[in-house]
C-alpha atoms as a PDB file:
ATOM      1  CA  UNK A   1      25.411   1.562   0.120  1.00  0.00           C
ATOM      2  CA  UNK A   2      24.653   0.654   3.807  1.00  0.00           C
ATOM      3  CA  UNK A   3      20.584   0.515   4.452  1.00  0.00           C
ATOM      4  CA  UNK A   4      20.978   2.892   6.911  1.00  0.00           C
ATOM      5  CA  UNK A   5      22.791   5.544   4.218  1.00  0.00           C
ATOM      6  CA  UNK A   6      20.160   4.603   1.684  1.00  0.00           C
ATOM      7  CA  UNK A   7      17.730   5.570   4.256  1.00  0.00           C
ATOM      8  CA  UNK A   8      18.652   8.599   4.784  1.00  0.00           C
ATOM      9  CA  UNK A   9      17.815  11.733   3.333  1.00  0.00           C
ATOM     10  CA  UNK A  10      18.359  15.060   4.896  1.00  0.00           C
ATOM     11  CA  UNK A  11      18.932  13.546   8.198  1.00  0.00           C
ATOM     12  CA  UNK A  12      15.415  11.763   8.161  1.00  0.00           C
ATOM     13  CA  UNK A  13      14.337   8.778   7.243  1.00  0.00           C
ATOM     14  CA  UNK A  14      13.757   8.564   3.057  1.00  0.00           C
ATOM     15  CA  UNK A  15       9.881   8.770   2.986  1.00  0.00           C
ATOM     16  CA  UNK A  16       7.514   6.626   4.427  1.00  0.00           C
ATOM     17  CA  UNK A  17       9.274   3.145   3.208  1.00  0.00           C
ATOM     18  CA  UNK A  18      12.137   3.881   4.815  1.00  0.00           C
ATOM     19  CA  UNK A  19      10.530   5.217   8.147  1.00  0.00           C
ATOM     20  CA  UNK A  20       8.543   2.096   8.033  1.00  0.00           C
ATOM     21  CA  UNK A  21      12.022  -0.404   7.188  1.00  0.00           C
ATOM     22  CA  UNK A  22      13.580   1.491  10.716  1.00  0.00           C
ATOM     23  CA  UNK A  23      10.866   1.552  12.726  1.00  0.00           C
ATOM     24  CA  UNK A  24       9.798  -2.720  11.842  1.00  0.00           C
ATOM     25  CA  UNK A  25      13.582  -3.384  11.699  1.00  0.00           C
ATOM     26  CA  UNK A  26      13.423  -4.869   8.483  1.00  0.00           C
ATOM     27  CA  UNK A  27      17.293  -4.709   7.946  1.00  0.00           C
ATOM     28  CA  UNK A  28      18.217  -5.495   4.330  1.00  0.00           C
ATOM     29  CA  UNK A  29      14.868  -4.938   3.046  1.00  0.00           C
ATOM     30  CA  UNK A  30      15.458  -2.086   0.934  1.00  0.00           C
ATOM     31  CA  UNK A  31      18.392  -3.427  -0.965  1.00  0.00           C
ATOM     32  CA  UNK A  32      16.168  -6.606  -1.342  1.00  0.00           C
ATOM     33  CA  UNK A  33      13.319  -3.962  -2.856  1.00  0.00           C
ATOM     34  CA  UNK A  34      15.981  -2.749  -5.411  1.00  0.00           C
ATOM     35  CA  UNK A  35      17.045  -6.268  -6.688  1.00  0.00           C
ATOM     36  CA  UNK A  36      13.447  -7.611  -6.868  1.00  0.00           C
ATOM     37  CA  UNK A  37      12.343  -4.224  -8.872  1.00  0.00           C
ATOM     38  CA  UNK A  38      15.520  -4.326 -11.090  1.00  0.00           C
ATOM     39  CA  UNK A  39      15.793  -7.569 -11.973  1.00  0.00           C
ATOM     40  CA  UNK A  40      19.137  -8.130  -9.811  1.00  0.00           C
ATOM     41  CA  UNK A  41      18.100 -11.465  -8.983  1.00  0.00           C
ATOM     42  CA  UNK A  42      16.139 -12.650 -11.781  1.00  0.00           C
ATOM     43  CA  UNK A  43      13.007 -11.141 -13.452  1.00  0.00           C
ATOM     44  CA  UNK A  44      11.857  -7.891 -12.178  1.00  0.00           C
ATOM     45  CA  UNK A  45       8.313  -7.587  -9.855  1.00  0.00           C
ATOM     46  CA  UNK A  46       5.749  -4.359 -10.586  1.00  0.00           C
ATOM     47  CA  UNK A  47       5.839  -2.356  -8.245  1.00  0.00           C
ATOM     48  CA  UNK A  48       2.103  -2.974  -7.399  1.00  0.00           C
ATOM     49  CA  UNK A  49       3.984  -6.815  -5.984  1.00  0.00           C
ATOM     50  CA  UNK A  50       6.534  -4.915  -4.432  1.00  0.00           C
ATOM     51  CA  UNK A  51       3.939  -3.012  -2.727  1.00  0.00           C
ATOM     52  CA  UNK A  52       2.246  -6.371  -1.577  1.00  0.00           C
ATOM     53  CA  UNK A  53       5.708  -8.087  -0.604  1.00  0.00           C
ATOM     54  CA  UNK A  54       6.844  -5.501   1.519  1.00  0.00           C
ATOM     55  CA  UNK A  55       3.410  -4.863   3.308  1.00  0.00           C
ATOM     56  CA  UNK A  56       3.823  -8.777   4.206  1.00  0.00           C
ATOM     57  CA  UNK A  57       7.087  -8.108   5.377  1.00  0.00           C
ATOM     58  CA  UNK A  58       5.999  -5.147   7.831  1.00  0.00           C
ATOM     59  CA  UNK A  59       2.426  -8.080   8.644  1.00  0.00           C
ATOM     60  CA  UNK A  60       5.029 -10.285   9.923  1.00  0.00           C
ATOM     61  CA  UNK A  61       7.081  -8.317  11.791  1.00  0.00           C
ATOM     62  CA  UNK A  62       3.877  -6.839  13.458  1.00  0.00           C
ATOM     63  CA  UNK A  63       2.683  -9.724  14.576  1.00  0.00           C
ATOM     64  CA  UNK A  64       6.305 -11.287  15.842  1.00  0.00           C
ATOM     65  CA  UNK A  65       6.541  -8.073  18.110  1.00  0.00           C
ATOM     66  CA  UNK A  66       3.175  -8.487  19.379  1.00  0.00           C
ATOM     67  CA  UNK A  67       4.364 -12.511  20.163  1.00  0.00           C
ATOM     68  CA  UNK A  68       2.731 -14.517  17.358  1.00  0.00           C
ATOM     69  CA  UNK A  69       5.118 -17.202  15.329  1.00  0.00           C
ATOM     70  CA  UNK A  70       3.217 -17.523  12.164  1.00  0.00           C
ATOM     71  CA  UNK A  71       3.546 -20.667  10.308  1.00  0.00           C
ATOM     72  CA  UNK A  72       4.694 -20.725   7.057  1.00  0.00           C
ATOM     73  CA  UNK A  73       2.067 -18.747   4.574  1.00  0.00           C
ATOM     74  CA  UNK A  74       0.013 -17.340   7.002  1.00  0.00           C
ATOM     75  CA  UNK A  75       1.219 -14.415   7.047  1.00  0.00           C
ATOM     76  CA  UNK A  76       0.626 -14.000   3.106  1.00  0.00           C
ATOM     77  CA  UNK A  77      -2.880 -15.502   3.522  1.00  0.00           C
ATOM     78  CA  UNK A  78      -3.473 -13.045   6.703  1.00  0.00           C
ATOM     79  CA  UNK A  79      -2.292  -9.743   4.287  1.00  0.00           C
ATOM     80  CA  UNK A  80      -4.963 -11.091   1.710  1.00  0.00           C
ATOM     81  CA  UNK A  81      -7.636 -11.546   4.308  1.00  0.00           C
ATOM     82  CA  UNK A  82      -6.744  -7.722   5.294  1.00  0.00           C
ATOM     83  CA  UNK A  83      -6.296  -6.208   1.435  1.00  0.00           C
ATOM     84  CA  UNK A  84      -7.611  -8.202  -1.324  1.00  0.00           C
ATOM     85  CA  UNK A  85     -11.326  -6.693  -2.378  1.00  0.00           C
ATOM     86  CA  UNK A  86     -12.953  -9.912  -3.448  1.00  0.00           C
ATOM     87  CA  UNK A  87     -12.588 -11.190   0.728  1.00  0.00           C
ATOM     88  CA  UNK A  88     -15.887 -11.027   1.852  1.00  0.00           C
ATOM     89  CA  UNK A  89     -16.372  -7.995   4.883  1.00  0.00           C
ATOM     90  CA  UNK A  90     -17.063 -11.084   7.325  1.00  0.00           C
ATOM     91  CA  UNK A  91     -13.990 -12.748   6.513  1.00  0.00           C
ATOM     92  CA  UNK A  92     -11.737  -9.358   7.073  1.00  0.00           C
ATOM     93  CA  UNK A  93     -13.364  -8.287  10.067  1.00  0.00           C
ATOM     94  CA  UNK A  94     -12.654 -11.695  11.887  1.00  0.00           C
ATOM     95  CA  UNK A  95      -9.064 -11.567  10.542  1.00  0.00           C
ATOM     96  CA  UNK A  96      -9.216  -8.050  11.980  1.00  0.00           C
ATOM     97  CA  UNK A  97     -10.222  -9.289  15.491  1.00  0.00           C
ATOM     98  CA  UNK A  98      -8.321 -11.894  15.485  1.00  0.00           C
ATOM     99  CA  UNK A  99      -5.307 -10.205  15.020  1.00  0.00           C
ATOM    100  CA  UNK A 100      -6.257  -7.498  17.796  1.00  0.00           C
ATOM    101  CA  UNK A 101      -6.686 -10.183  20.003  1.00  0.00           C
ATOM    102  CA  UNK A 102      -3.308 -11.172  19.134  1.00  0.00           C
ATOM    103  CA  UNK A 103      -1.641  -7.960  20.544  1.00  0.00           C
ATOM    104  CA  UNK A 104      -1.179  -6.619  16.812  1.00  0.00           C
ATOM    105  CA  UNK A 105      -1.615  -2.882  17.309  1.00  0.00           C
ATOM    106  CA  UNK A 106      -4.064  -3.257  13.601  1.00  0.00           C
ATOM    107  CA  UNK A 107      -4.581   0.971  13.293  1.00  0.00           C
ATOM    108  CA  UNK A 108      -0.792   1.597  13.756  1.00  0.00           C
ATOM    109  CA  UNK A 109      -0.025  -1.202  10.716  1.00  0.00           C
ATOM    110  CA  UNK A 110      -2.453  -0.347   8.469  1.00  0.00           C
ATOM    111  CA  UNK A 111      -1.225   3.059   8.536  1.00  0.00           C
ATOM    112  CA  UNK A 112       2.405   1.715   8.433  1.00  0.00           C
ATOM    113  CA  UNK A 113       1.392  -0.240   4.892  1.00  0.00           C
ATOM    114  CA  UNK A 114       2.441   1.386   1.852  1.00  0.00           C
ATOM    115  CA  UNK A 115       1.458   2.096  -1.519  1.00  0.00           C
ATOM    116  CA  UNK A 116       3.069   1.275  -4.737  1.00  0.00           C
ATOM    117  CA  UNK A 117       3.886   4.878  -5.560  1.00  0.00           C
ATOM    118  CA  UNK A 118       5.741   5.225  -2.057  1.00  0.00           C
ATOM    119  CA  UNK A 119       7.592   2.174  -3.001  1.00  0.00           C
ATOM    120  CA  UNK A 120       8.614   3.870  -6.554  1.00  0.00           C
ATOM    121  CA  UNK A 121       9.720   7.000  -5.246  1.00  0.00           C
ATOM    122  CA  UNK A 122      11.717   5.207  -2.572  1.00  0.00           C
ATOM    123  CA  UNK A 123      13.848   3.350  -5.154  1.00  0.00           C
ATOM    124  CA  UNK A 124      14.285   6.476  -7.561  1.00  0.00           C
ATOM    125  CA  UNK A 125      14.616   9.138  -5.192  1.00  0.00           C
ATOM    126  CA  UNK A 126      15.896   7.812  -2.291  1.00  0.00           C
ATOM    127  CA  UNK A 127      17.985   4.571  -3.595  1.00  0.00           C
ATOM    128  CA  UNK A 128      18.046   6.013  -6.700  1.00  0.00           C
ATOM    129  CA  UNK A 129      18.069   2.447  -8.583  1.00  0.00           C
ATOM    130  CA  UNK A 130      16.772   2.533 -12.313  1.00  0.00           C
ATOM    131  CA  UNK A 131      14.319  -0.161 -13.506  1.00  0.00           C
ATOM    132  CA  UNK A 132      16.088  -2.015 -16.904  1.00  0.00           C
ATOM    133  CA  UNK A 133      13.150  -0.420 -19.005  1.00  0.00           C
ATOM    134  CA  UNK A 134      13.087   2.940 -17.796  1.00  0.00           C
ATOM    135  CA  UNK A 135      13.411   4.307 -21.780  1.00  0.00           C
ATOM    136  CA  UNK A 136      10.215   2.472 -22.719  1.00  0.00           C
ATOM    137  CA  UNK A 137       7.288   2.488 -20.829  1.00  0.00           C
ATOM    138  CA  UNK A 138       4.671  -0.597 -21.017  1.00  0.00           C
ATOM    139  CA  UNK A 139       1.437  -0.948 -20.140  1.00  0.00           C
ATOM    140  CA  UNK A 140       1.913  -2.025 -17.006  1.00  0.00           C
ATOM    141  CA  UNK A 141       3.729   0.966 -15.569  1.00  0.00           C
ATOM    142  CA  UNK A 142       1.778   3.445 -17.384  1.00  0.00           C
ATOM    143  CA  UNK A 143      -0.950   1.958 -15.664  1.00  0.00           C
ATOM    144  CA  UNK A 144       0.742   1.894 -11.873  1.00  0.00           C
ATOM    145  CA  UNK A 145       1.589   5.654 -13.369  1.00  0.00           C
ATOM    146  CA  UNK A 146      -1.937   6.445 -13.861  1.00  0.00           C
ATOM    147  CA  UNK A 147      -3.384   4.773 -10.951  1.00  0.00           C
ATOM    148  CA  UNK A 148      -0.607   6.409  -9.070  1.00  0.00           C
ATOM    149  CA  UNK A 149      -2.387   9.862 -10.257  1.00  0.00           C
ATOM    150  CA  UNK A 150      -5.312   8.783  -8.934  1.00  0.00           C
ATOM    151  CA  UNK A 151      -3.982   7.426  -5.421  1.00  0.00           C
ATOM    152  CA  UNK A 152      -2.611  11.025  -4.644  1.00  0.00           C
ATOM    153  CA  UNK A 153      -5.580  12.382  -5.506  1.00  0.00           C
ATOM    154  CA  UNK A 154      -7.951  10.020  -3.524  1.00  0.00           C
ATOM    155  CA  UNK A 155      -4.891  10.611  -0.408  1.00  0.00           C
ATOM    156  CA  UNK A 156      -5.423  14.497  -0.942  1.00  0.00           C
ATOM    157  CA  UNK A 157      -9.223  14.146  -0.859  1.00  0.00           C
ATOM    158  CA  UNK A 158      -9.195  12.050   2.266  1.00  0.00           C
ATOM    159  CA  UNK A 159      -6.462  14.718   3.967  1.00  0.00           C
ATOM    160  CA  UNK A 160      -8.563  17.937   3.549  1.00  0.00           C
ATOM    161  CA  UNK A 161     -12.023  15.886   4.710  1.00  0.00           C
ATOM    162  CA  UNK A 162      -9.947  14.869   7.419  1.00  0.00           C
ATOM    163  CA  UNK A 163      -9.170  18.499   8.081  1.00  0.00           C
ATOM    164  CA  UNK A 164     -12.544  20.126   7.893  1.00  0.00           C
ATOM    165  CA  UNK A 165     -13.559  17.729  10.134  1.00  0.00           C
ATOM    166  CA  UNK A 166     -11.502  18.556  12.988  1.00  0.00           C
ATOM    167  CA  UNK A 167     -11.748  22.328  12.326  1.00  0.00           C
ATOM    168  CA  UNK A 168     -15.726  21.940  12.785  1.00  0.00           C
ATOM    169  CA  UNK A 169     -15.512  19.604  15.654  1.00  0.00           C
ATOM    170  CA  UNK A 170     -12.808  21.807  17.370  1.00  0.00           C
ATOM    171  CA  UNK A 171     -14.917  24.647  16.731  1.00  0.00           C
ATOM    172  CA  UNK A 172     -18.227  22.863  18.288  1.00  0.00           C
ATOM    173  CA  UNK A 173     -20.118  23.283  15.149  1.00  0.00           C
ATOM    174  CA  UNK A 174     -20.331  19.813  14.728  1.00  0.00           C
ATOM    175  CA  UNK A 175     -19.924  16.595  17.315  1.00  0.00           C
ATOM    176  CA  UNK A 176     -17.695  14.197  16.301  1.00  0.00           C
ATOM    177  CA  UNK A 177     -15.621  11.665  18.190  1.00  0.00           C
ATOM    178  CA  UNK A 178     -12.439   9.712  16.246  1.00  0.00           C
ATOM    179  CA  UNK A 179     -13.190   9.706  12.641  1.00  0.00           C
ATOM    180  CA  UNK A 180     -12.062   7.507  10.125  1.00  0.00           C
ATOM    181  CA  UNK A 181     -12.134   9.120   6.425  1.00  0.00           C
ATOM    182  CA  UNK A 182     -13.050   6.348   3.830  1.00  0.00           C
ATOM    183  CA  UNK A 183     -13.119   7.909   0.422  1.00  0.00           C
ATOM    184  CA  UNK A 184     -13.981   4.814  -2.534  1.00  0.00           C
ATOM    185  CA  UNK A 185     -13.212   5.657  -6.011  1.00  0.00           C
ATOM    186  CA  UNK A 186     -16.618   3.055  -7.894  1.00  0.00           C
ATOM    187  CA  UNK A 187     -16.762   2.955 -11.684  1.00  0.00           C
ATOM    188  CA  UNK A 188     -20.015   1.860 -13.188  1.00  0.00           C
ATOM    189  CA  UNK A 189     -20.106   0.650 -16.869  1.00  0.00           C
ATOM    190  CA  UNK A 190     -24.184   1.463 -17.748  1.00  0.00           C
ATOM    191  CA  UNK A 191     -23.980  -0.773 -20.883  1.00  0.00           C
ATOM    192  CA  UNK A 192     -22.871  -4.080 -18.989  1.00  0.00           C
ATOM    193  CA  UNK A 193     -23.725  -3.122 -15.501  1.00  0.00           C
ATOM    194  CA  UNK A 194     -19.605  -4.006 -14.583  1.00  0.00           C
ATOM    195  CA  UNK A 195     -19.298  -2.387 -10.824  1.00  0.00           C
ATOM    196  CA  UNK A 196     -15.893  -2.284  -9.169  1.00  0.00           C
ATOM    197  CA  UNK A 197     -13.257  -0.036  -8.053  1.00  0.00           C
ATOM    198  CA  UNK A 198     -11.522   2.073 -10.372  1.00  0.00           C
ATOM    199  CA  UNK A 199      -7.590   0.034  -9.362  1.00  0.00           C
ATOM    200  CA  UNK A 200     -10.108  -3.080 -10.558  1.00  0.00           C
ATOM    201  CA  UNK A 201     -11.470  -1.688 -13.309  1.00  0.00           C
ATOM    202  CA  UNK A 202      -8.108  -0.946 -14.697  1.00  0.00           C
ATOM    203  CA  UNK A 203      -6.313  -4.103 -13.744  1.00  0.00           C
ATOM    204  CA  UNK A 204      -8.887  -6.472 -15.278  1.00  0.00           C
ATOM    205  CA  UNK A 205      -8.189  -4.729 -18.593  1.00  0.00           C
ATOM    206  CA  UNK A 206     -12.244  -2.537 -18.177  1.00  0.00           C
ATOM    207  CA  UNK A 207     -15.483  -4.749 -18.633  1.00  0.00           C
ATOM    208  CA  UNK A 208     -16.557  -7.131 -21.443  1.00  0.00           C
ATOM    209  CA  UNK A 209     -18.109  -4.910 -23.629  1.00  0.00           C
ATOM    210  CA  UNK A 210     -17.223  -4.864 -27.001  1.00  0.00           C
ATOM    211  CA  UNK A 211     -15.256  -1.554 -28.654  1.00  0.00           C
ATOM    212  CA  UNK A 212     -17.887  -0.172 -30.723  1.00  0.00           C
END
Protein backbone atom coordinates (compact mmCIF):
# COMPACT_ATOMS: atom_id res chain seq x y z
CA UNK A 1 0.00 0.00 0.00
CA UNK A 2 1.27 3.39 -1.39
CA UNK A 3 1.55 6.17 1.64
CA UNK A 4 -0.59 8.20 -0.13
CA UNK A 5 -3.52 5.20 -0.24
CA UNK A 6 -2.77 4.49 3.39
CA UNK A 7 -3.43 8.05 3.95
CA UNK A 8 -6.42 8.25 2.78
CA UNK A 9 -9.66 7.80 4.18
CA UNK A 10 -12.83 9.09 2.74
CA UNK A 11 -11.03 11.36 0.48
CA UNK A 12 -9.18 13.12 3.49
CA UNK A 13 -6.27 12.69 5.00
CA UNK A 14 -6.44 9.54 7.81
CA UNK A 15 -6.57 11.65 11.06
CA UNK A 16 -4.25 13.96 12.30
CA UNK A 17 -0.94 11.67 11.64
CA UNK A 18 -1.58 11.47 8.34
CA UNK A 19 -2.56 15.24 7.78
CA UNK A 20 0.58 15.96 9.60
CA UNK A 21 2.91 13.11 7.27
CA UNK A 22 1.32 15.33 3.95
CA UNK A 23 1.51 18.50 5.09
CA UNK A 24 5.70 17.98 6.61
CA UNK A 25 6.27 15.70 3.57
CA UNK A 26 7.45 12.99 5.54
CA UNK A 27 7.15 10.41 2.62
CA UNK A 28 7.58 6.84 3.88
CA UNK A 29 6.97 7.69 7.36
CA UNK A 30 3.92 5.88 7.94
CA UNK A 31 5.02 2.56 6.61
CA UNK A 32 8.19 3.19 8.77
CA UNK A 33 5.48 3.76 11.89
CA UNK A 34 3.97 0.28 11.06
CA UNK A 35 7.33 -1.68 11.00
CA UNK A 36 8.73 0.05 14.14
CA UNK A 37 5.19 -0.69 16.05
CA UNK A 38 5.02 -4.30 14.65
CA UNK A 39 8.16 -5.47 15.02
CA UNK A 40 8.85 -5.59 11.06
CA UNK A 41 12.27 -4.63 11.58
CA UNK A 42 13.22 -5.96 14.80
CA UNK A 43 11.63 -5.47 18.28
CA UNK A 44 8.54 -3.48 18.42
CA UNK A 45 8.53 0.44 20.06
CA UNK A 46 5.31 1.55 22.49
CA UNK A 47 3.53 3.61 21.04
CA UNK A 48 4.31 6.33 23.70
CA UNK A 49 8.23 6.11 21.48
CA UNK A 50 6.42 6.15 18.44
CA UNK A 51 4.75 9.17 19.58
CA UNK A 52 8.24 10.76 20.47
CA UNK A 53 9.96 9.48 17.11
CA UNK A 54 7.56 10.84 14.90
CA UNK A 55 7.17 14.29 16.73
CA UNK A 56 11.14 14.44 16.03
CA UNK A 57 10.52 13.66 12.64
CA UNK A 58 7.82 16.56 12.08
CA UNK A 59 10.90 18.95 14.70
CA UNK A 60 13.15 18.36 11.90
CA UNK A 61 11.33 18.94 9.09
CA UNK A 62 10.08 22.23 10.78
CA UNK A 63 13.09 23.56 11.25
CA UNK A 64 14.68 22.45 7.59
CA UNK A 65 11.69 24.49 6.02
CA UNK A 66 12.30 27.37 8.13
CA UNK A 67 16.35 26.99 6.85
CA UNK A 68 18.12 25.40 9.83
CA UNK A 69 20.55 22.15 9.07
CA UNK A 70 20.61 20.57 12.41
CA UNK A 71 23.56 18.57 13.28
CA UNK A 72 23.28 15.24 14.13
CA UNK A 73 21.14 14.82 17.63
CA UNK A 74 20.01 18.10 17.94
CA UNK A 75 17.08 17.73 16.81
CA UNK A 76 16.30 14.84 19.47
CA UNK A 77 17.91 17.00 22.21
CA UNK A 78 15.78 20.18 20.85
CA UNK A 79 12.24 17.82 21.10
CA UNK A 80 13.40 17.06 24.79
CA UNK A 81 14.15 20.65 25.59
CA UNK A 82 10.42 21.31 24.17
CA UNK A 83 8.54 18.01 25.89
CA UNK A 84 10.29 16.28 28.58
CA UNK A 85 8.77 17.61 32.20
CA UNK A 86 11.91 17.34 34.26
CA UNK A 87 13.57 20.48 31.68
CA UNK A 88 13.58 23.25 33.79
CA UNK A 89 10.86 26.30 32.40
CA UNK A 90 14.18 28.42 31.73
CA UNK A 91 15.70 25.89 29.69
CA UNK A 92 12.32 25.41 27.39
CA UNK A 93 11.58 28.89 27.04
CA UNK A 94 15.12 29.69 25.55
CA UNK A 95 14.79 26.59 23.31
CA UNK A 96 11.43 28.18 22.52
CA UNK A 97 13.02 31.53 21.45
CA UNK A 98 15.57 30.23 19.96
CA UNK A 99 13.78 28.33 17.66
CA UNK A 100 11.37 31.39 16.81
CA UNK A 101 14.26 33.21 16.04
CA UNK A 102 15.09 30.53 13.75
CA UNK A 103 11.99 31.06 11.47
CA UNK A 104 10.29 27.84 13.11
CA UNK A 105 6.63 28.83 13.07
CA UNK A 106 6.70 27.09 17.17
CA UNK A 107 2.48 27.50 17.63
CA UNK A 108 1.82 25.84 14.20
CA UNK A 109 4.30 22.65 15.35
CA UNK A 110 3.29 22.22 18.58
CA UNK A 111 -0.12 21.90 17.41
CA UNK A 112 1.13 19.67 14.50
CA UNK A 113 2.76 17.13 17.37
CA UNK A 114 0.83 14.18 18.13
CA UNK A 115 -0.17 12.01 20.79
CA UNK A 116 0.31 8.38 21.27
CA UNK A 117 -3.37 7.57 20.93
CA UNK A 118 -3.43 9.47 17.43
CA UNK A 119 -0.52 7.38 16.52
CA UNK A 120 -2.56 4.03 17.58
CA UNK A 121 -5.58 4.78 15.83
CA UNK A 122 -3.59 5.72 12.75
CA UNK A 123 -2.03 2.23 12.48
CA UNK A 124 -5.37 0.28 13.34
CA UNK A 125 -7.81 2.30 11.66
CA UNK A 126 -6.24 3.86 9.03
CA UNK A 127 -3.18 1.33 8.13
CA UNK A 128 -4.91 -1.14 9.75
CA UNK A 129 -1.54 -3.03 10.90
CA UNK A 130 -1.95 -5.38 14.05
CA UNK A 131 0.67 -5.25 16.84
CA UNK A 132 2.16 -9.21 17.32
CA UNK A 133 0.44 -9.17 20.88
CA UNK A 134 -2.79 -7.83 20.14
CA UNK A 135 -4.54 -11.18 22.04
CA UNK A 136 -2.73 -10.34 25.28
CA UNK A 137 -2.50 -7.15 26.66
CA UNK A 138 0.60 -6.13 29.04
CA UNK A 139 1.11 -3.64 31.26
CA UNK A 140 2.46 -1.41 29.16
CA UNK A 141 -0.42 -0.96 26.75
CA UNK A 142 -3.01 -1.16 29.29
CA UNK A 143 -1.31 1.65 30.66
CA UNK A 144 -0.93 3.83 27.15
CA UNK A 145 -4.83 2.47 27.14
CA UNK A 146 -5.59 4.09 30.32
CA UNK A 147 -3.62 7.15 29.96
CA UNK A 148 -5.13 7.31 26.56
CA UNK A 149 -8.64 7.63 28.57
CA UNK A 150 -7.38 10.25 30.31
CA UNK A 151 -5.72 12.29 27.30
CA UNK A 152 -9.26 12.50 25.60
CA UNK A 153 -10.63 13.56 28.50
CA UNK A 154 -8.04 16.30 29.45
CA UNK A 155 -8.40 17.23 25.16
CA UNK A 156 -12.31 17.43 25.76
CA UNK A 157 -11.87 19.58 28.89
CA UNK A 158 -9.49 21.96 27.20
CA UNK A 159 -12.04 22.09 23.89
CA UNK A 160 -15.24 23.20 25.76
CA UNK A 161 -13.02 25.90 28.06
CA UNK A 162 -11.79 26.89 24.87
CA UNK A 163 -15.36 27.33 23.73
CA UNK A 164 -16.93 29.20 26.58
CA UNK A 165 -14.31 31.40 26.26
CA UNK A 166 -14.91 32.69 22.94
CA UNK A 167 -18.72 32.62 23.38
CA UNK A 168 -18.20 35.17 26.45
CA UNK A 169 -15.61 37.21 24.76
CA UNK A 170 -17.70 37.33 21.48
CA UNK A 171 -20.54 38.23 23.49
CA UNK A 172 -18.55 41.19 25.44
CA UNK A 173 -19.22 39.69 28.74
CA UNK A 174 -15.80 39.15 29.27
CA UNK A 175 -12.36 40.77 27.60
CA UNK A 176 -10.12 38.47 26.40
CA UNK A 177 -7.47 38.65 23.71
CA UNK A 178 -5.78 35.10 22.22
CA UNK A 179 -6.09 32.54 24.84
CA UNK A 180 -4.17 29.64 25.38
CA UNK A 181 -6.12 26.76 27.44
CA UNK A 182 -3.58 24.88 29.73
CA UNK A 183 -5.46 22.24 31.63
CA UNK A 184 -2.64 20.00 34.09
CA UNK A 185 -3.82 16.77 35.36
CA UNK A 186 -1.33 16.88 39.32
CA UNK A 187 -1.59 13.82 41.55
CA UNK A 188 -0.57 14.28 45.13
CA UNK A 189 0.29 11.18 47.29
CA UNK A 190 -0.52 12.80 51.14
CA UNK A 191 1.41 9.89 52.78
CA UNK A 192 4.86 10.54 50.93
CA UNK A 193 4.25 13.98 49.67
CA UNK A 194 5.13 12.37 45.76
CA UNK A 195 3.86 15.45 43.36
CA UNK A 196 3.84 14.94 39.61
CA UNK A 197 1.65 14.60 36.72
CA UNK A 198 -0.70 11.91 36.50
CA UNK A 199 1.34 10.37 32.74
CA UNK A 200 4.38 10.50 35.60
CA UNK A 201 2.76 9.11 38.22
CA UNK A 202 1.82 6.16 36.17
CA UNK A 203 5.02 5.67 34.25
CA UNK A 204 7.29 5.62 37.33
CA UNK A 205 5.22 2.65 38.53
CA UNK A 206 3.17 5.44 41.59
CA UNK A 207 5.40 6.67 44.61
CA UNK A 208 7.53 4.73 47.15
CA UNK A 209 5.14 3.98 49.57
CA UNK A 210 4.76 0.71 50.71
CA UNK A 211 1.27 -1.45 49.88
CA UNK A 212 -0.25 -1.57 53.16
Amino acid sequence: MSEKESNRSGGGPAGKVGRVIEEYGLDGTGSELERRWTGEDGESMSLRALADWFNQRVLGAAMERAGVRPLDGEVENTYRLLEDEAVSAGMREQTRRQLERDGVELERLEKDFVSHQAIYTYLTNHRGAVHPSSGEESPEERVERELGKLDALVSRTTAVTEDTLARLANAEVIAAGELDVLVDVQVSCSQCGAVGSVTGFVERGGCDCEEP
